[in-house]
Protein backbone atom coordinates (compact mmCIF):
# COMPACT_ATOMS: atom_id res chain seq x y z
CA UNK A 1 -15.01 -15.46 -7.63
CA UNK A 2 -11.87 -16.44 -9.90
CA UNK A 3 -8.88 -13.52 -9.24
CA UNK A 4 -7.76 -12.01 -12.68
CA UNK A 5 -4.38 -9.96 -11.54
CA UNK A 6 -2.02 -8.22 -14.19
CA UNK A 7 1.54 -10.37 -13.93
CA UNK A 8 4.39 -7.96 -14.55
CA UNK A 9 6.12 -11.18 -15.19
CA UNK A 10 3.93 -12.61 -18.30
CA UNK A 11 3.01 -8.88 -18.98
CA UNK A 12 -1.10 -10.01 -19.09
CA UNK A 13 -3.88 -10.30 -16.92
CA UNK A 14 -3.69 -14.09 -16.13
CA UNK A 15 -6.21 -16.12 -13.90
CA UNK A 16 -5.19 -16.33 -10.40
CA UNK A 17 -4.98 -19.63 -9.04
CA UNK A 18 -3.35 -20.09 -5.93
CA UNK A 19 -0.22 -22.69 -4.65
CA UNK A 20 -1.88 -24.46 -2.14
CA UNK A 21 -5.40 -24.41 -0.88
CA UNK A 22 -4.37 -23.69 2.46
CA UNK A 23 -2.93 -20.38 2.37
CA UNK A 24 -2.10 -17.79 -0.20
CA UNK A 25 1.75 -16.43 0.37
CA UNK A 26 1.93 -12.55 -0.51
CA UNK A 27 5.36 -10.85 0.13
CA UNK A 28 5.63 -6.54 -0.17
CA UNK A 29 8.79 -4.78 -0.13
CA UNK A 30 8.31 -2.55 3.11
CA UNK A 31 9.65 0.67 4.29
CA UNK A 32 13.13 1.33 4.33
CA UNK A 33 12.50 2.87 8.30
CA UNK A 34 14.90 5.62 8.00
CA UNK A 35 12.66 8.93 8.23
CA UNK A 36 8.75 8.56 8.22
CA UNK A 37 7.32 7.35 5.02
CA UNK A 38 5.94 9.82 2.26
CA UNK A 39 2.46 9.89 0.67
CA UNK A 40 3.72 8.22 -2.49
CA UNK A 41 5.89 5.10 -0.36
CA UNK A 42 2.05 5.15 1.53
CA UNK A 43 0.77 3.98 -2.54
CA UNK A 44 2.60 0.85 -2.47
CA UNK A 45 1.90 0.02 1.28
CA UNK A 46 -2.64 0.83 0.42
CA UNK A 47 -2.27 -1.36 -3.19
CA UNK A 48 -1.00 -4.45 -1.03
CA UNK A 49 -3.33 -4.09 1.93
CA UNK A 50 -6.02 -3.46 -0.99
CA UNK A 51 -5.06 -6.43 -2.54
CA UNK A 52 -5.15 -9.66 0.05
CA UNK A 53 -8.53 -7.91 1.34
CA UNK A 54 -9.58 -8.74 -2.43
CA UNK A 55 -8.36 -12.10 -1.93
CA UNK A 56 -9.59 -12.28 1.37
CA UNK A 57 -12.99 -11.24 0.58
CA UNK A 58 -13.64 -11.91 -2.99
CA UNK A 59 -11.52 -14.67 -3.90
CA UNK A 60 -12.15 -16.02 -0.19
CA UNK A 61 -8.65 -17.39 0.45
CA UNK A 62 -6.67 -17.22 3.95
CA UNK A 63 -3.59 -15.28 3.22
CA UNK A 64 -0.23 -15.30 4.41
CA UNK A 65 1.09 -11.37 3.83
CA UNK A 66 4.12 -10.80 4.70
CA UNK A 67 5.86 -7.19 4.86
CA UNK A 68 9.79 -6.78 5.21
CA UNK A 69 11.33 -3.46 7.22
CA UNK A 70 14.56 -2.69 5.92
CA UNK A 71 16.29 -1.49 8.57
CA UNK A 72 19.62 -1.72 7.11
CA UNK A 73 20.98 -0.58 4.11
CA UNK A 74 22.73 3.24 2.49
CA UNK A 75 20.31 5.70 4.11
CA UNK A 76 19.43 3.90 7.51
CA UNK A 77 23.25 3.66 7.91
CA UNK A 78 23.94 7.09 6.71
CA UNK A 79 21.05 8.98 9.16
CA UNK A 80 21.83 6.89 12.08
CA UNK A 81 25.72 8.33 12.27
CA UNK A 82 26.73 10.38 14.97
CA UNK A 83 25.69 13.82 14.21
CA UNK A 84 22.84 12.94 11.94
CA UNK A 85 20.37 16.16 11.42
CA UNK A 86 17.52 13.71 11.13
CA UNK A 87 18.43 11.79 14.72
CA UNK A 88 15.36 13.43 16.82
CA UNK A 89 15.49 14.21 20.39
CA UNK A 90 12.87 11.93 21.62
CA UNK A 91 15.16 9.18 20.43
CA UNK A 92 17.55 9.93 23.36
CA UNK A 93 21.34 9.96 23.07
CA UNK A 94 23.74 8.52 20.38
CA UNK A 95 26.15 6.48 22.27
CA UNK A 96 29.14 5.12 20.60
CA UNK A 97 27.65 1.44 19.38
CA UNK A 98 27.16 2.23 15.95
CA UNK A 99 24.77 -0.78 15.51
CA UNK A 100 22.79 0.77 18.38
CA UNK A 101 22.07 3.91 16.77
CA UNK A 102 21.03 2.05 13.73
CA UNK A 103 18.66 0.18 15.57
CA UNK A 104 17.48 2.96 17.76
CA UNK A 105 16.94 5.30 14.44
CA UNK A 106 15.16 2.36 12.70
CA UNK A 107 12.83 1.14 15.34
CA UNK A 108 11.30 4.74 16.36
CA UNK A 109 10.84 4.96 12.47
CA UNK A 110 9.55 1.22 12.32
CA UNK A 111 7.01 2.25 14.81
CA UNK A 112 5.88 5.52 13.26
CA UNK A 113 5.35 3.70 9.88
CA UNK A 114 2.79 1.74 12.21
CA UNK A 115 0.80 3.98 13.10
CA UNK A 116 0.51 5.90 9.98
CA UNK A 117 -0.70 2.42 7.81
CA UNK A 118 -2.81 1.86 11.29
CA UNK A 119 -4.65 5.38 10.41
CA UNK A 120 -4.75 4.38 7.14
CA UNK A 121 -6.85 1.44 7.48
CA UNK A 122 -4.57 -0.99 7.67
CA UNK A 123 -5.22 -3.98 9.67
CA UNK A 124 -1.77 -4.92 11.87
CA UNK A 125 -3.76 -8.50 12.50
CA UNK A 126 -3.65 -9.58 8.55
CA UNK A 127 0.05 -9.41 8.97
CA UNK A 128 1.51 -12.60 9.42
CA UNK A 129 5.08 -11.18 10.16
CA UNK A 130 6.40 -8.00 9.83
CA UNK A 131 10.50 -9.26 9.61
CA UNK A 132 13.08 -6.87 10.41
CA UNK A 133 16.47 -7.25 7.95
CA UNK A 134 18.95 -7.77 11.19
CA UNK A 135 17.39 -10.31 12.30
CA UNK A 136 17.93 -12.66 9.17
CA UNK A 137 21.37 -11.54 9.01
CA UNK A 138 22.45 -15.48 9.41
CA UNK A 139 19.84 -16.52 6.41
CA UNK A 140 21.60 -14.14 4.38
CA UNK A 141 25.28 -15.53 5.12
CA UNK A 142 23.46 -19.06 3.82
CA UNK A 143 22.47 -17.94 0.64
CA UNK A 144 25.11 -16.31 -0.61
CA UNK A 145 27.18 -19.04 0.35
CA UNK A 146 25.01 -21.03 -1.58
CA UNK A 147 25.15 -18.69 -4.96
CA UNK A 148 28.97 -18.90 -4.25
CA UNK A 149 29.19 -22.35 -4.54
CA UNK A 150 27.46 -22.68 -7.72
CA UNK A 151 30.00 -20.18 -9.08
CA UNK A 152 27.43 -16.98 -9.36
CA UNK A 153 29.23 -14.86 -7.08
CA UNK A 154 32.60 -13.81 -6.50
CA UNK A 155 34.84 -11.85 -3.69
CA UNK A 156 36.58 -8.83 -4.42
CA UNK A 157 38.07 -6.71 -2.13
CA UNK A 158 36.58 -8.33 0.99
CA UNK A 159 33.24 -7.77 -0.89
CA UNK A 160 30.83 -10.33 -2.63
CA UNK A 161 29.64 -9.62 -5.97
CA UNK A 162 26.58 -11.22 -7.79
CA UNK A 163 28.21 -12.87 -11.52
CA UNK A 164 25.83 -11.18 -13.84
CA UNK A 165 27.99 -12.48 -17.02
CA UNK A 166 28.21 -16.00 -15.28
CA UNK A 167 24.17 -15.96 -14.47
CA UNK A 168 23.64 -14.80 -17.46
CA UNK A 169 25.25 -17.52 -19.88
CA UNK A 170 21.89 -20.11 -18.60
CA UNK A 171 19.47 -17.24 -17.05
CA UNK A 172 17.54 -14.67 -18.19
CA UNK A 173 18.10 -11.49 -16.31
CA UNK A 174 15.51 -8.68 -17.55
CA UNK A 175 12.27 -10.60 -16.85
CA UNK A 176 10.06 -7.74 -15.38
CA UNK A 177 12.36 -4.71 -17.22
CA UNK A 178 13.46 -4.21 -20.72
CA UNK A 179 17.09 -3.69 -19.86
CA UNK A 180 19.50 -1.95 -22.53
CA UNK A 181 22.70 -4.12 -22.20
CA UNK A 182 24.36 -1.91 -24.62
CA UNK A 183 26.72 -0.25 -21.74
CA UNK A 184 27.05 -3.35 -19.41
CA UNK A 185 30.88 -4.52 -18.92
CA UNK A 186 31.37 -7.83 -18.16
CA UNK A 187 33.82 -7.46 -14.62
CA UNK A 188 32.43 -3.61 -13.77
CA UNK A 189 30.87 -3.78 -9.95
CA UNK A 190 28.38 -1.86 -8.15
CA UNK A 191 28.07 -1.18 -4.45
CA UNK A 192 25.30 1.32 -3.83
CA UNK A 193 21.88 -0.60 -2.71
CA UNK A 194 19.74 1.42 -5.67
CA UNK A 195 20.88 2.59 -8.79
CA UNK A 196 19.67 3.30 -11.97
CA UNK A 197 18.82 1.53 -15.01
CA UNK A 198 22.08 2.42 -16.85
CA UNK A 199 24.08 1.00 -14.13
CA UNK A 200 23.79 -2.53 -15.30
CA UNK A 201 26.66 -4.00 -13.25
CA UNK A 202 27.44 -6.73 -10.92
CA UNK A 203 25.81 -6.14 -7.59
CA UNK A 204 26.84 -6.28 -4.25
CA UNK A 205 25.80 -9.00 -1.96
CA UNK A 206 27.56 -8.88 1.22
CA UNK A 207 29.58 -5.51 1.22
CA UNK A 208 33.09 -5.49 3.04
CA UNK A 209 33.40 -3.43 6.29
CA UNK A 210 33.80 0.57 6.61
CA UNK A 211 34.36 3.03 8.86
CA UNK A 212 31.12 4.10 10.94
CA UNK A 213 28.75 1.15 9.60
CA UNK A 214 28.02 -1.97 11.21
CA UNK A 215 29.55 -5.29 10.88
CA UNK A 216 28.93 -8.82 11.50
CA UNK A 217 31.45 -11.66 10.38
CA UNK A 218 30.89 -14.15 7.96
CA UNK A 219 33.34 -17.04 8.00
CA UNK A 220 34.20 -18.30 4.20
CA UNK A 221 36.79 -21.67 3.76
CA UNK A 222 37.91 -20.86 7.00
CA UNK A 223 38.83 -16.98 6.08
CA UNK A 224 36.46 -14.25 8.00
CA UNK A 225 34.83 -11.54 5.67
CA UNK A 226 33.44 -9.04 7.99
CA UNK A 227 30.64 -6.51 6.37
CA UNK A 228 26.87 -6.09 6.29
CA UNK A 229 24.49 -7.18 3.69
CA UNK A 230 23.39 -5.20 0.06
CA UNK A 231 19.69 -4.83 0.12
CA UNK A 232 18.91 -6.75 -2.47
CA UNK A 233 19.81 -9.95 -0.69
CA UNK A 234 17.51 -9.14 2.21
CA UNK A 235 14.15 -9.69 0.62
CA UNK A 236 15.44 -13.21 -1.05
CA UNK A 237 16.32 -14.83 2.35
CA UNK A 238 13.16 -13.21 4.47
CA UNK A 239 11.50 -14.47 1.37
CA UNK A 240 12.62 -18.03 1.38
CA UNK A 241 12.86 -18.44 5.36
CA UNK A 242 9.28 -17.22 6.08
CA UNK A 243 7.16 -18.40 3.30
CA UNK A 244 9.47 -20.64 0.98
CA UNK A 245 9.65 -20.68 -2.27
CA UNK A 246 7.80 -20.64 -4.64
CA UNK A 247 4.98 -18.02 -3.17
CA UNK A 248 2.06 -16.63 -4.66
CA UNK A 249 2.44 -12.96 -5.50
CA UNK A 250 4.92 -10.33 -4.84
CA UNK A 251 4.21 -6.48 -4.49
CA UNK A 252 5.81 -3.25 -4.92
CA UNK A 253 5.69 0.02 -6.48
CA UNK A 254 6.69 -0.01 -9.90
CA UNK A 255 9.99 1.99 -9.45
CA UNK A 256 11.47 -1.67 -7.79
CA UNK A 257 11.03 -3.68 -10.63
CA UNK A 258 15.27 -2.84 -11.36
CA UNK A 259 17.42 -3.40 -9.90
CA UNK A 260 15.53 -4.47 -6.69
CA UNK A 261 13.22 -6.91 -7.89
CA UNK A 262 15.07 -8.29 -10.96
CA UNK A 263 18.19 -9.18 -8.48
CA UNK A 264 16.10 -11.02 -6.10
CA UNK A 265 14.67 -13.53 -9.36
CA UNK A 266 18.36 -13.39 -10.30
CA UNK A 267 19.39 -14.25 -6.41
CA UNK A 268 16.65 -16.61 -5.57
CA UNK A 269 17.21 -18.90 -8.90
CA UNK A 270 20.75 -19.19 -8.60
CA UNK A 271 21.29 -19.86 -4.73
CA UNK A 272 18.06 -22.06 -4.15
CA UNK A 273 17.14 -23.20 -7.97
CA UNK A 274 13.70 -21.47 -7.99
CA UNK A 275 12.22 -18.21 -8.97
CA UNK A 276 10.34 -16.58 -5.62
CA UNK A 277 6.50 -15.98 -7.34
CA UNK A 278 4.31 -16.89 -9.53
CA UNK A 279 2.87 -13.36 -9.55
CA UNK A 280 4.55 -9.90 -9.91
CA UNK A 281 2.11 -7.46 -9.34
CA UNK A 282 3.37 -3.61 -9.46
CA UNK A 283 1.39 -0.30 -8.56
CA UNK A 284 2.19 3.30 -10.54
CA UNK A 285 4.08 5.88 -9.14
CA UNK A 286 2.04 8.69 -7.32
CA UNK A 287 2.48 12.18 -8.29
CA UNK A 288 1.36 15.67 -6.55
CA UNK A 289 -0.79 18.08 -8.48
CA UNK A 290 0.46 16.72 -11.80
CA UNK A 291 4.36 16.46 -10.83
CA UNK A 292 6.98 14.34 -9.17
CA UNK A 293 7.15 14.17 -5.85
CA UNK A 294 10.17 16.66 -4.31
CA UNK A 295 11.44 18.59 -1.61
CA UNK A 296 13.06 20.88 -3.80
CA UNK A 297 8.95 21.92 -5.51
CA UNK A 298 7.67 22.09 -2.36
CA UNK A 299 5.24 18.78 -3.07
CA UNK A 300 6.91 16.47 -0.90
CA UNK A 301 4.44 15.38 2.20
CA UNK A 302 4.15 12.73 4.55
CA UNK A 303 0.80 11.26 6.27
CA UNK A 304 1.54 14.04 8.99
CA UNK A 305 1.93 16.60 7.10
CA UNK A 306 -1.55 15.88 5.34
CA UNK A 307 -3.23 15.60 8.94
CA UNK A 308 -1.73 18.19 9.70
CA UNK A 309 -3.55 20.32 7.36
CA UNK A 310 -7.05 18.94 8.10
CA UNK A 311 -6.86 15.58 5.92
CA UNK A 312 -8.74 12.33 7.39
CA UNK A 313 -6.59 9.49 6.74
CA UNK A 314 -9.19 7.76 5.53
CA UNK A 315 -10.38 10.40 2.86
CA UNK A 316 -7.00 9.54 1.74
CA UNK A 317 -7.22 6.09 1.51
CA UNK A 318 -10.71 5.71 -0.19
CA UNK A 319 -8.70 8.55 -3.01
CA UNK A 320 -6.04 6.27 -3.66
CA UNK A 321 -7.71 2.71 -3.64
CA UNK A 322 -10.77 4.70 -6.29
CA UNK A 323 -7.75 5.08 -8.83
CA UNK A 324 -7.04 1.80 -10.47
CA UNK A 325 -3.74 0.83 -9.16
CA UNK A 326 -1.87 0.53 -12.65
CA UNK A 327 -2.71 4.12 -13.26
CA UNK A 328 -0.15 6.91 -12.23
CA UNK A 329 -2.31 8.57 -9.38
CA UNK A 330 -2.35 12.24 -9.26
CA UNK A 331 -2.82 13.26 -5.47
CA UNK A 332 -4.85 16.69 -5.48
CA UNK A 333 -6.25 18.90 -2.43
CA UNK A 334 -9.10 19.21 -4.75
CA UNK A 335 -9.38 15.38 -5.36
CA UNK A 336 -9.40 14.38 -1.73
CA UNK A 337 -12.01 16.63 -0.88
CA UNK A 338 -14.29 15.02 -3.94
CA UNK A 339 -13.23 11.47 -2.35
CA UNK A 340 -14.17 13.09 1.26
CA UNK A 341 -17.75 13.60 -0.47
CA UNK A 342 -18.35 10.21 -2.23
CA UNK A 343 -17.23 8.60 1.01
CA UNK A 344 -19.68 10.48 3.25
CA UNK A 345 -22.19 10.04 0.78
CA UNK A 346 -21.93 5.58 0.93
CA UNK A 347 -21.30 6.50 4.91
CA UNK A 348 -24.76 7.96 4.51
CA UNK A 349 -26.19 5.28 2.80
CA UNK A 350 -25.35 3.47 5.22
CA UNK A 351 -26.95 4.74 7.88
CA UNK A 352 -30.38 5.10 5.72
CA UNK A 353 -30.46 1.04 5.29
CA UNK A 354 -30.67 1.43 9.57
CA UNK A 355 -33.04 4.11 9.61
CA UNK A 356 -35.70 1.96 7.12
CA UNK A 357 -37.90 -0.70 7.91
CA UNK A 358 -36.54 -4.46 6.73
CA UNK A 359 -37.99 -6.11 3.40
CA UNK A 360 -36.85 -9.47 4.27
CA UNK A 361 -37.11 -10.73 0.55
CA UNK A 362 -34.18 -11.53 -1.10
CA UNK A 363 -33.56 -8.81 -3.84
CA UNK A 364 -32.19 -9.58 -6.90
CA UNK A 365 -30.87 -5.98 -7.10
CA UNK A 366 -28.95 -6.65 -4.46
CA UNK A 367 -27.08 -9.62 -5.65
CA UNK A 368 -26.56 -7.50 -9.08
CA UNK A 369 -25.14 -5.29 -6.95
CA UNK A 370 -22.72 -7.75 -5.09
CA UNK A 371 -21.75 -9.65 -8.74
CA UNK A 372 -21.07 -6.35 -10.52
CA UNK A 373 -19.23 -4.91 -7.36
CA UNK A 374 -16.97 -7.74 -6.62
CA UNK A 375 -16.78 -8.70 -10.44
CA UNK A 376 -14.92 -5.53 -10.94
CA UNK A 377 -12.67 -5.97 -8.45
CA UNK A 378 -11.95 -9.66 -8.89
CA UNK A 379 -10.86 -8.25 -12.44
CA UNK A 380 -7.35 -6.60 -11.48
CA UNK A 381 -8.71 -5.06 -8.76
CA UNK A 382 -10.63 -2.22 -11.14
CA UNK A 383 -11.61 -0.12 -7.90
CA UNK A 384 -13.09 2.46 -10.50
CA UNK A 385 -15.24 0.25 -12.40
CA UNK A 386 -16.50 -1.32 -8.74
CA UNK A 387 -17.68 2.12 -7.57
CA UNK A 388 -19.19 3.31 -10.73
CA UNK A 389 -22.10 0.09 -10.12
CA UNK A 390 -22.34 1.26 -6.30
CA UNK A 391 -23.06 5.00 -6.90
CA UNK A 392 -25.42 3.72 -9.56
CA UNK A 393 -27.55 1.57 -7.33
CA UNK A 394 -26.82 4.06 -4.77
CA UNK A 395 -28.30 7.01 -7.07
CA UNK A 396 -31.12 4.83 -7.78
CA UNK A 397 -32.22 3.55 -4.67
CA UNK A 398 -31.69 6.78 -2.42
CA UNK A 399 -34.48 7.77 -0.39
CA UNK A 400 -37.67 5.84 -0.12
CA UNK A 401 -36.98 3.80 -2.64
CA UNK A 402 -34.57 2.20 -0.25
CA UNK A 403 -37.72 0.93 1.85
CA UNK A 404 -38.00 -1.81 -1.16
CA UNK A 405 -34.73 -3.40 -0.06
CA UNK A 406 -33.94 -6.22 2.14
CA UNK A 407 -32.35 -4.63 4.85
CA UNK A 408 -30.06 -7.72 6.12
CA UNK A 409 -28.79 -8.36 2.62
CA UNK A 410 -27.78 -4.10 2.35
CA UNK A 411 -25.93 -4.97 5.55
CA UNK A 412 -24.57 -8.01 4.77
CA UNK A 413 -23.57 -6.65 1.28
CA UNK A 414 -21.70 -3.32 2.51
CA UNK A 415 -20.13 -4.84 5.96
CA UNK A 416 -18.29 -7.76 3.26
CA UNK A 417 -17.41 -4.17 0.59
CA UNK A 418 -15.65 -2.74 3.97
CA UNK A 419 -14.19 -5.26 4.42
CA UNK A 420 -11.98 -5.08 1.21
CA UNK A 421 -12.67 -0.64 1.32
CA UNK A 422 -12.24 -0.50 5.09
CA UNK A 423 -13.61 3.44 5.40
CA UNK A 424 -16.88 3.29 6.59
CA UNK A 425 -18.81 2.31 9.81
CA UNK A 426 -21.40 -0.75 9.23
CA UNK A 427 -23.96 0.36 12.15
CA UNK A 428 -26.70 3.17 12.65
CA UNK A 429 -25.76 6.95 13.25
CA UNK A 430 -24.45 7.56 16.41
CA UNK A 431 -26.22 11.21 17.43
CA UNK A 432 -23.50 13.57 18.54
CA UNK A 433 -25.38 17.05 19.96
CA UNK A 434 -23.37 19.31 18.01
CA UNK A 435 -24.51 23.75 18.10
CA UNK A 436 -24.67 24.20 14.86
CA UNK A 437 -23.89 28.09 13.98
CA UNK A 438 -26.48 30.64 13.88
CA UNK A 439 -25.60 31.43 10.10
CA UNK A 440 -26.28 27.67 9.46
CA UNK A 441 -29.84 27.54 11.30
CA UNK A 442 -30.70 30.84 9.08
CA UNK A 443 -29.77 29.12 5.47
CA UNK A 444 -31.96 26.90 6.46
CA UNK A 445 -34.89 28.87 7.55
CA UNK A 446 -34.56 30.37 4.42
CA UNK A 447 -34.87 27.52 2.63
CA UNK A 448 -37.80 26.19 4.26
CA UNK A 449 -39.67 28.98 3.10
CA UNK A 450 -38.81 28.63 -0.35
CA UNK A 451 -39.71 25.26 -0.09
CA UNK A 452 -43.21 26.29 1.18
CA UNK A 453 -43.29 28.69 -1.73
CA UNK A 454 -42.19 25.70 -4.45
CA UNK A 455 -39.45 27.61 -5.46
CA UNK A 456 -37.24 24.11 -5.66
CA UNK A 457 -34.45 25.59 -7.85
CA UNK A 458 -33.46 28.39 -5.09
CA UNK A 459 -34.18 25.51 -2.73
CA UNK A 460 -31.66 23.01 -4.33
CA UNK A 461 -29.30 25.86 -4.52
CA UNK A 462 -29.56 26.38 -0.36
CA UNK A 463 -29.08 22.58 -0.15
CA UNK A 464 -25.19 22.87 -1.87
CA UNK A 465 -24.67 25.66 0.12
CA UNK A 466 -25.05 24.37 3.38
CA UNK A 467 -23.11 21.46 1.47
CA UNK A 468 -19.77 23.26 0.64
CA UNK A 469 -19.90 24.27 4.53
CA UNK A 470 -20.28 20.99 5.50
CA UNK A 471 -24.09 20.42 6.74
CA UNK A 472 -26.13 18.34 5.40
CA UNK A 473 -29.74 19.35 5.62
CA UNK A 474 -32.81 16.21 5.77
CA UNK A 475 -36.38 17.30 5.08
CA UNK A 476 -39.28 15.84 6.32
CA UNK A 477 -43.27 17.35 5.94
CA UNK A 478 -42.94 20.43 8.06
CA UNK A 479 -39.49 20.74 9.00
CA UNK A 480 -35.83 19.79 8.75
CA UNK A 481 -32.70 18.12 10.60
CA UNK A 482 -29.39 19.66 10.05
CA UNK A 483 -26.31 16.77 10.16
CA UNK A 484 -22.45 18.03 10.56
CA UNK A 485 -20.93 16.09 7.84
């Protein structure tokens, strides 16, 4: 199916056609591995894994994804210092290499954020590298010597500064923001790695070297210039070394669109003569019960925290990827519990296609189903829209109605809709004997009498609440079988 994906750099939803027909290149800002990531990083991280299964699956294109770790910049300096409150004990020891602690800190982190996107649902295999900042520390040196020598950057202090003025007299430089450059002084630097929109300033590409921070050296005209990398640089020389440039489509949240993203067009044009993508593709910010995210309201979770308090992972998932990622979503205890019910009710679909006996007819229902599923989501990704046709046809086809199917082409159909979903199991039940509680067993004696007695109402009433306790109850002539949900 042809890709329609919403270009943050054309500001429409443009036909997607990719570079090459070999591969198509997809670069995501990853974590910055200094703590483990929260719920709303976890957004960004779901909308790109969401999005080259799409292209995977419906656009049926091999893909290159690549996703950075920053492992070096202000905050994984900052909490891997000697006597940082967030340095746990299973990390061992500080010693006095400060470039150890930094990677020590950053690669317990690195590996935590793996196992969270891992319980997530996301694949580790459709990575094709996950590159680490320090190791492209040498890339880095290259291209800002290259931005140097066509006069877009300049030394000050030991430090290197990006030329906005000087870029700006043949480049644009606002592509994916409306920038105000009411307040912008033409000299006035920045070093910080983020900053906000007001702070329109030159940035800092290599930054000069400080007490308790890390250092390599970096020769210039035969003068050394010891220091560390700004982050923006990072991502435009992982970028170029890994997949070259021009790619297909770049992801992040919306919140690095400036400075992070606009710097690394600004970077990449004016140290190797290209832009990096075609496509900028941006998801909305997440918020928690209808506010933004913070420690100091008591909102602010990680994965952990969620399992901690009885969330499946994947509950979580199948709530974010059902909002349409250009929509701010709201994350709700009473929201993932509905998305814990529409899951287990396609999970128990499912299992009815292996429970039926096979109509081996081809059923044009079916491939309705399949163009109206994958339709949607070939259409910027409109999850929503995509599970609106599939409870439909699910609605409609429940129970023995189901028998009228083709049961290969319900298999074939949901095992390729996991693929892109990636939250349910494609094969029959698996029976786990489970005691189910004696108050469970007497709901639904009760309710097999008032089935006898054709009171249905009472009877459908029974049914929700053996529901909201988490049973689900299956009739048959005579009798019933009670399921743990």
């Amino acid at each position: 199916m042809q890709i329609k994906l919403y270009n943050t750099l054309s500001k429409q939803i443009e036909n997607f056609n990719a570079l090459d027909d070999k591969d198509v290149k997809i670069y995501s800002c990853g974590p910055t591995v200094y703590n483990y990531a929260h719920i709303g990083n976890m957004r960004a991280f779901l909308f790109a894994d969401f999005l080259q299964r799409v292209i995977r699956t419906v656009g049926g294109f091999q893909v290159k994804w690549v996703m950075n770790i920053t492992n070096i910049d202000d905050k994984t300096i900052r909490d891997s210092r000697i006597g940082s409150q967030v340095w746990l004990p299973e990390m061992g020891n500080q010693s006095e290499d400060i470039l150890q602690n930094l990677l020590t800190l950053t690669e317990f982190y690195e590996k935590s954020f793996i196992q969270d996107i891992a319980a997530l649902g996301v694949n580790s295999n459709h990575f094709y590298k996950m590159p680490r900042a320090t190791d492209y520390i040498n890339q880095m040196q290259k291209l800002i010597l290259k931005i140097i020598n066509k006069r877009t950057a300049y030394i000050s202090q030991g430090s290197i500064y990006f030329d906005l003025s000087e870029y700006r007299k043949t480049e644009t430089y606002g592509k994916l923001f409306n920038i105000d450059f009411g307040n912008f002084i033409e000299g006035s630097r920045i070093d910080s790695d983020q900053y906000e929109r007001e702070n329109i300033s030159d940035f800092v590409l290599w930054k000069s070297k400080r007490e308790d921070e890390p250092y390599w050296d970096f020769e210039i005209d035969g003068q050394n210039y010891p220091g560390r990398p700004g982050w923006h640089i990072e991502c435009s020389a992982m970028e170029f070394d890994i997949l070259g440039l021009p790619f297909d489509i770049h992801t992040g949240g919306v919140d690095l669109r400036f400075p992070h993203h606009e710097d690394e067009i600004a970077q990449s044009k004016a140290g190797y003569g290209i832009e990096p993508t075609v496509f900028w593709c941006h998801n909305e910010f997440l918020e928690v019960e209808g506010e933004k995210m913070s420690k100091s309201k008591g909102n602010f979770f990680t994965l952990r925290d969620l399992i901690d308090q009885g969330f499946d992972p994947l509950d979580i998932r199948f709530s974010i990827l059902s909002t349409h990622y250009g929509s701010i979503y709201n994350f709700t205890n009473s929201g993932i519990k509905a998305s814990a019910k529409a899951r287990a009710r396609v999970q128990e679909f499912i299992y009815s296609i292996f429970d039926t006996a096979d109509n081996s007819e081809v059923q044009p229902d079916i491939q309705k189903l399949k163009n109206d599923v994958f339709g949607a989501l070939a259409d910027d990704l409109h999850s929503p829209k995509a599970l609106a046709k599939l409870f439909g046809f699910i609605n409609e086809y429940s129970g023995k109605a189901i028998d009228e199917l083709s049961k290969d082409s319900l298999k074939e159909f949901f095992t390729e809709l996991n693929e892109v979903f990636n939250v349910w199991e494609i094969s029959p039940r698996v029976e786990i004997e489970i005691k189910i509680p004696s108050k469970i067993i007497d709901i639904a004696e009760k309710r097999l009498i008032v089935r006898a007695n054709k009171d249905f109402a009472e009877s459908d009433n029974l049914r929700k609440i053996l529901d909201d306790l988490g049973y689900i109850i299956k009739d048959s002539k005579d009798s019933y079988t009670i399921i743990k949900k």
